[in-house]
C-alpha atoms as a PDB file:
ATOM      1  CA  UNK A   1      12.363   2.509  13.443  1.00  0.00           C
ATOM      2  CA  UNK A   2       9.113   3.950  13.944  1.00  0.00           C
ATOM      3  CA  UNK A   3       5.917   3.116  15.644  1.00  0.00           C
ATOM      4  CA  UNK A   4       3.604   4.404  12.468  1.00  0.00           C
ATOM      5  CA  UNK A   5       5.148   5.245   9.031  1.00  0.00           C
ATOM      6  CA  UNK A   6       2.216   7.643   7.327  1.00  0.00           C
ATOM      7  CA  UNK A   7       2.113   8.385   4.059  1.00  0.00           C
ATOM      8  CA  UNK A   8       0.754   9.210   0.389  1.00  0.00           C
ATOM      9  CA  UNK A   9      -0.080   5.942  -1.826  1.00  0.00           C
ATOM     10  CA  UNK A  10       0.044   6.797  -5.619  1.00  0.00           C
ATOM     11  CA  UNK A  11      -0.912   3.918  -8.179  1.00  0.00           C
ATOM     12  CA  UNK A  12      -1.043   3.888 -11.892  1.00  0.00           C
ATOM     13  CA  UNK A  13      -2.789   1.620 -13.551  1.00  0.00           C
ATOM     14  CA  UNK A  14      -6.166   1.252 -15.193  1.00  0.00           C
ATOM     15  CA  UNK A  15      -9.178   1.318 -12.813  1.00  0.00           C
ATOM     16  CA  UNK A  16     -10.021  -2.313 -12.973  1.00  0.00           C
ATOM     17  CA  UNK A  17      -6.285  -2.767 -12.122  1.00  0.00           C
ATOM     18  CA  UNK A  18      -6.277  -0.288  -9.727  1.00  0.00           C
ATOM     19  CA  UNK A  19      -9.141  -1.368  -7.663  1.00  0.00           C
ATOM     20  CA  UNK A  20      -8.106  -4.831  -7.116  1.00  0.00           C
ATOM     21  CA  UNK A  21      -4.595  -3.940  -6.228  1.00  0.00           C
ATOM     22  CA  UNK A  22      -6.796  -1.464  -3.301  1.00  0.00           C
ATOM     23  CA  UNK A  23      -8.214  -4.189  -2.135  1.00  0.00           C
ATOM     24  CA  UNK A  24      -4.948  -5.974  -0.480  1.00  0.00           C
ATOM     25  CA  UNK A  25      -4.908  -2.723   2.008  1.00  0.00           C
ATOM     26  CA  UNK A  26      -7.019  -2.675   5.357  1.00  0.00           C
ATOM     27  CA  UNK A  27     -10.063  -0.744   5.762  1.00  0.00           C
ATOM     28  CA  UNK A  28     -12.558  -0.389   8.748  1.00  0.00           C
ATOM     29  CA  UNK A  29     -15.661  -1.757   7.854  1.00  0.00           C
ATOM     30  CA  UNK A  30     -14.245  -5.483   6.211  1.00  0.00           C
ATOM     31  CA  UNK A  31     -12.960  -8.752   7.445  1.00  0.00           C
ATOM     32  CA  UNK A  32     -10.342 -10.592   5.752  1.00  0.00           C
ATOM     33  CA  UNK A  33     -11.568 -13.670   4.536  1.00  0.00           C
ATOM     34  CA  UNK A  34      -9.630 -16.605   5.407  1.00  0.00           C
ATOM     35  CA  UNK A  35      -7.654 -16.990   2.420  1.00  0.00           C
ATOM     36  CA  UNK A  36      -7.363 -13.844   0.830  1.00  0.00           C
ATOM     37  CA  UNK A  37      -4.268 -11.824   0.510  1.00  0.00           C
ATOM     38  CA  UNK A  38      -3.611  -8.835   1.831  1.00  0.00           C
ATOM     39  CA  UNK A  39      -1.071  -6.511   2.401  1.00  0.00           C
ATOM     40  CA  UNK A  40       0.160  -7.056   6.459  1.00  0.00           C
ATOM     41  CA  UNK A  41      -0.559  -3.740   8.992  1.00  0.00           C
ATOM     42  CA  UNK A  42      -1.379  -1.317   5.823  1.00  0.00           C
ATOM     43  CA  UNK A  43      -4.568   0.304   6.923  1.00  0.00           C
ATOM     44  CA  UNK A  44      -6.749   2.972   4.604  1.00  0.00           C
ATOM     45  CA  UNK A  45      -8.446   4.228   7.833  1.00  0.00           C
ATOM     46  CA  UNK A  46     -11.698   4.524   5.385  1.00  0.00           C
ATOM     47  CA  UNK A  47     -14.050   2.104   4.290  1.00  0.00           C
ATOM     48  CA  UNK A  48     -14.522   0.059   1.310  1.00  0.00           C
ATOM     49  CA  UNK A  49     -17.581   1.411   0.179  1.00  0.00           C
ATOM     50  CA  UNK A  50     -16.167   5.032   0.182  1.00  0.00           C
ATOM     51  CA  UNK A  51     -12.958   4.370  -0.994  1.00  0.00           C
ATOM     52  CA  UNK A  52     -14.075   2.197  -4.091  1.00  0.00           C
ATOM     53  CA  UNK A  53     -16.392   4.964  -5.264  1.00  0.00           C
ATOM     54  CA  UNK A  54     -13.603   7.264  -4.620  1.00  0.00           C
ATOM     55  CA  UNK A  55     -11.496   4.979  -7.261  1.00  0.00           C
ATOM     56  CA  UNK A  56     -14.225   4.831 -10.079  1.00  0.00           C
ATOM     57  CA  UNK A  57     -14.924   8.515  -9.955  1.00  0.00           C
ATOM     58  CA  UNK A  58     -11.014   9.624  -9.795  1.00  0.00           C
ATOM     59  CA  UNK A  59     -10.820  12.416 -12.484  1.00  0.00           C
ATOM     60  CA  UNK A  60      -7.163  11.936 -12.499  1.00  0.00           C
ATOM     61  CA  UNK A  61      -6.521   9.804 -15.138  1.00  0.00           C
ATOM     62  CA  UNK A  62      -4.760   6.359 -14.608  1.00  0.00           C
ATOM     63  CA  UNK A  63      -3.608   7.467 -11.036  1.00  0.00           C
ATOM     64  CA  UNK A  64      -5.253   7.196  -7.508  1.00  0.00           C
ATOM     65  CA  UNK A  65      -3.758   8.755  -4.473  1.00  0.00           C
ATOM     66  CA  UNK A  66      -4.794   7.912  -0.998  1.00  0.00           C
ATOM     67  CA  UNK A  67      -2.848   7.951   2.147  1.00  0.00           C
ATOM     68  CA  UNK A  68      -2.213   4.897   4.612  1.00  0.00           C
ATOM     69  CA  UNK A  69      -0.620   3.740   7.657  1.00  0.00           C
ATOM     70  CA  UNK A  70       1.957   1.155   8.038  1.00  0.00           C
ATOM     71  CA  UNK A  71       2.560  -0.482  11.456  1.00  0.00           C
ATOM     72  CA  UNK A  72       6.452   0.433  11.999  1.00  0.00           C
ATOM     73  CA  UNK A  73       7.278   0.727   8.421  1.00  0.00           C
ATOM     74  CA  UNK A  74       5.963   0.550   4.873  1.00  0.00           C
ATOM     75  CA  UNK A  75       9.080  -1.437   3.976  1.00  0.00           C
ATOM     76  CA  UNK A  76       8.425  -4.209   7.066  1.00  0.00           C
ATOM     77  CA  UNK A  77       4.885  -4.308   5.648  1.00  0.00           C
ATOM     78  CA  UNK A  78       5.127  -4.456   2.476  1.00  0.00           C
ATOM     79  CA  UNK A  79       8.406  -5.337   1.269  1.00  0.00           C
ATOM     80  CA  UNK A  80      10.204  -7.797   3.854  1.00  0.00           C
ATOM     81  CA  UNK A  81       9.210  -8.548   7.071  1.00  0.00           C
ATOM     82  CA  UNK A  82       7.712 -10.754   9.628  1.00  0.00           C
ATOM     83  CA  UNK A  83       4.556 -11.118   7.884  1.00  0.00           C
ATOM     84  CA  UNK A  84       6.268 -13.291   5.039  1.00  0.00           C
ATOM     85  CA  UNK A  85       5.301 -16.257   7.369  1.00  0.00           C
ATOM     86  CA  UNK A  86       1.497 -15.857   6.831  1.00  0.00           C
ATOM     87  CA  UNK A  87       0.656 -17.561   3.613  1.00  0.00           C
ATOM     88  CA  UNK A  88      -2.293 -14.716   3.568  1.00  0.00           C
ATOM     89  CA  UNK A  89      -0.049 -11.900   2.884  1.00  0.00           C
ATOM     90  CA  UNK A  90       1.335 -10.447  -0.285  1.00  0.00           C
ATOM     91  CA  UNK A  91       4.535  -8.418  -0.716  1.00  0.00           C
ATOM     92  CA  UNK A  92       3.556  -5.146  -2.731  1.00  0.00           C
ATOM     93  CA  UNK A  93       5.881  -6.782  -5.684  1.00  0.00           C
ATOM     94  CA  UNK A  94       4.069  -9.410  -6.018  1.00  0.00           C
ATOM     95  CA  UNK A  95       0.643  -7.189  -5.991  1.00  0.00           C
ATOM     96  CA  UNK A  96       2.208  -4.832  -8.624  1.00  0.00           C
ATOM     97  CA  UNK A  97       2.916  -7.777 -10.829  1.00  0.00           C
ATOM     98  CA  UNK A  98      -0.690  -9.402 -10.569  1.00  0.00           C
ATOM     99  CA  UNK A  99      -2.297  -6.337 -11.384  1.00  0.00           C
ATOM    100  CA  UNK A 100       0.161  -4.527 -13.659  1.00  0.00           C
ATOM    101  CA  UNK A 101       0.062  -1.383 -11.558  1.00  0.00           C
ATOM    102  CA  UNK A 102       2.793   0.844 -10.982  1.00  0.00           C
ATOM    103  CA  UNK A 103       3.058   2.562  -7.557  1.00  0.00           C
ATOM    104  CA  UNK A 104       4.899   5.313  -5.649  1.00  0.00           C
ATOM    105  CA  UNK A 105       5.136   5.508  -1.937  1.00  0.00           C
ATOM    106  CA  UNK A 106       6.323   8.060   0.234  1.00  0.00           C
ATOM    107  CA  UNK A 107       5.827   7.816   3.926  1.00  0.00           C
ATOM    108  CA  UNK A 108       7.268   9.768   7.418  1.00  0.00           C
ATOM    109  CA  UNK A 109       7.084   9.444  10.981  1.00  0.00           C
ATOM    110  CA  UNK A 110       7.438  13.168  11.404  1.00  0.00           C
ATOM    111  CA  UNK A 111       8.389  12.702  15.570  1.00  0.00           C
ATOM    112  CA  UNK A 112      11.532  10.251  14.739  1.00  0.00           C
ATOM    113  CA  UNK A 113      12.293  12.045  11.368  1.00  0.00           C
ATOM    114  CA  UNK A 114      12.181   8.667   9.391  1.00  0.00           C
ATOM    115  CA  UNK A 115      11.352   8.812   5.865  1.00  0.00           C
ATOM    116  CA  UNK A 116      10.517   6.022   3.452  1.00  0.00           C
ATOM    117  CA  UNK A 117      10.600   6.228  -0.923  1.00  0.00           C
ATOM    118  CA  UNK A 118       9.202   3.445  -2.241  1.00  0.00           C
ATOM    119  CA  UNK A 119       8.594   2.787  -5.972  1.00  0.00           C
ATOM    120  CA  UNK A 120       7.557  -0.490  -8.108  1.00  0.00           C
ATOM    121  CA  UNK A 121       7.906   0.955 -11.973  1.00  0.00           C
ATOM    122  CA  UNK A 122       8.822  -1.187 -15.080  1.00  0.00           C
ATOM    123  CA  UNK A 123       9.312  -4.523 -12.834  1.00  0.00           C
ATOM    124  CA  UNK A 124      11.268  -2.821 -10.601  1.00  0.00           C
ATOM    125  CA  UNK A 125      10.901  -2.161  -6.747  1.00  0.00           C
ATOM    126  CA  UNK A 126      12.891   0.552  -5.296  1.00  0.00           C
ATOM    127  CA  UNK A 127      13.593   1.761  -1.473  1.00  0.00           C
ATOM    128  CA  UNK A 128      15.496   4.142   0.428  1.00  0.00           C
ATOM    129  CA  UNK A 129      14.817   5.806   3.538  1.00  0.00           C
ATOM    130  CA  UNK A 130      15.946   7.972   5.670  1.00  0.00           C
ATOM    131  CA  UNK A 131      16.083   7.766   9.589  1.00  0.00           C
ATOM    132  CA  UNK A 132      18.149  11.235  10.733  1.00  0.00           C
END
């Protein structure tokens, strides 16, 4: 298990979409609100300001790429882990589903040679890794 999975972000979606889906990830210059989800330990290492502009002036058509960190693993932050406890904290299904986005995820944790594939497409969430 690694101590920071790193990796490329892709979503699909329109920008509204897009853009609130964004929001549930962590970025340096904003508090969490008491009551607002979130998605636990995923951090943009960018602020909002920046990274929303970044999202209405993508020339890429219905997909955004970004890269993020995930405290130990995409999968424990995003898919199944402790953080299902805190009733502020919203498993990337769940996001997807709200905001009709579709999203690919690839992360690594180059020292421990742990890879992650993550992918939420037509209702469905896939995930494999790889830890050689």
């Amino acid at each position: 298990m690694p101590n920071w999975a790193i990796g490329e972000v892709q979503v699909k979606g329109s920008k509204q979409d897009v853009k609130e889906f964004c929001k549930y990830f962590l970025f340096d210059d904003t508090e969490i609100p008491q009551g607002q989800k979130y998605f636990a330990r995923s951090f943009t290492n960018k602020d909002w300001v920046e990274f929303k502009e970044t999202i209405l002036n993508s020339t890429k058509g219905d997909i955004f790429s970004f890269f993020a960190s995930f405290a130990w693993s995409a999968y424990s932050c995003l898919i199944d882990g402790s953080f299902k406890e805190d009733p502020d904290c919203i498993t990337l299904e769940d996001a997807c589903k709200k905001h009709n986005v579709e999203v690919k995820i690839h992360t690594s944790e180059p020292m421990l040679d742990f890879r992650e594939y993550i992918t939420f497409s037509d209702g469905e969430l896939v995930y494999d890794s790889v830890d050689d």
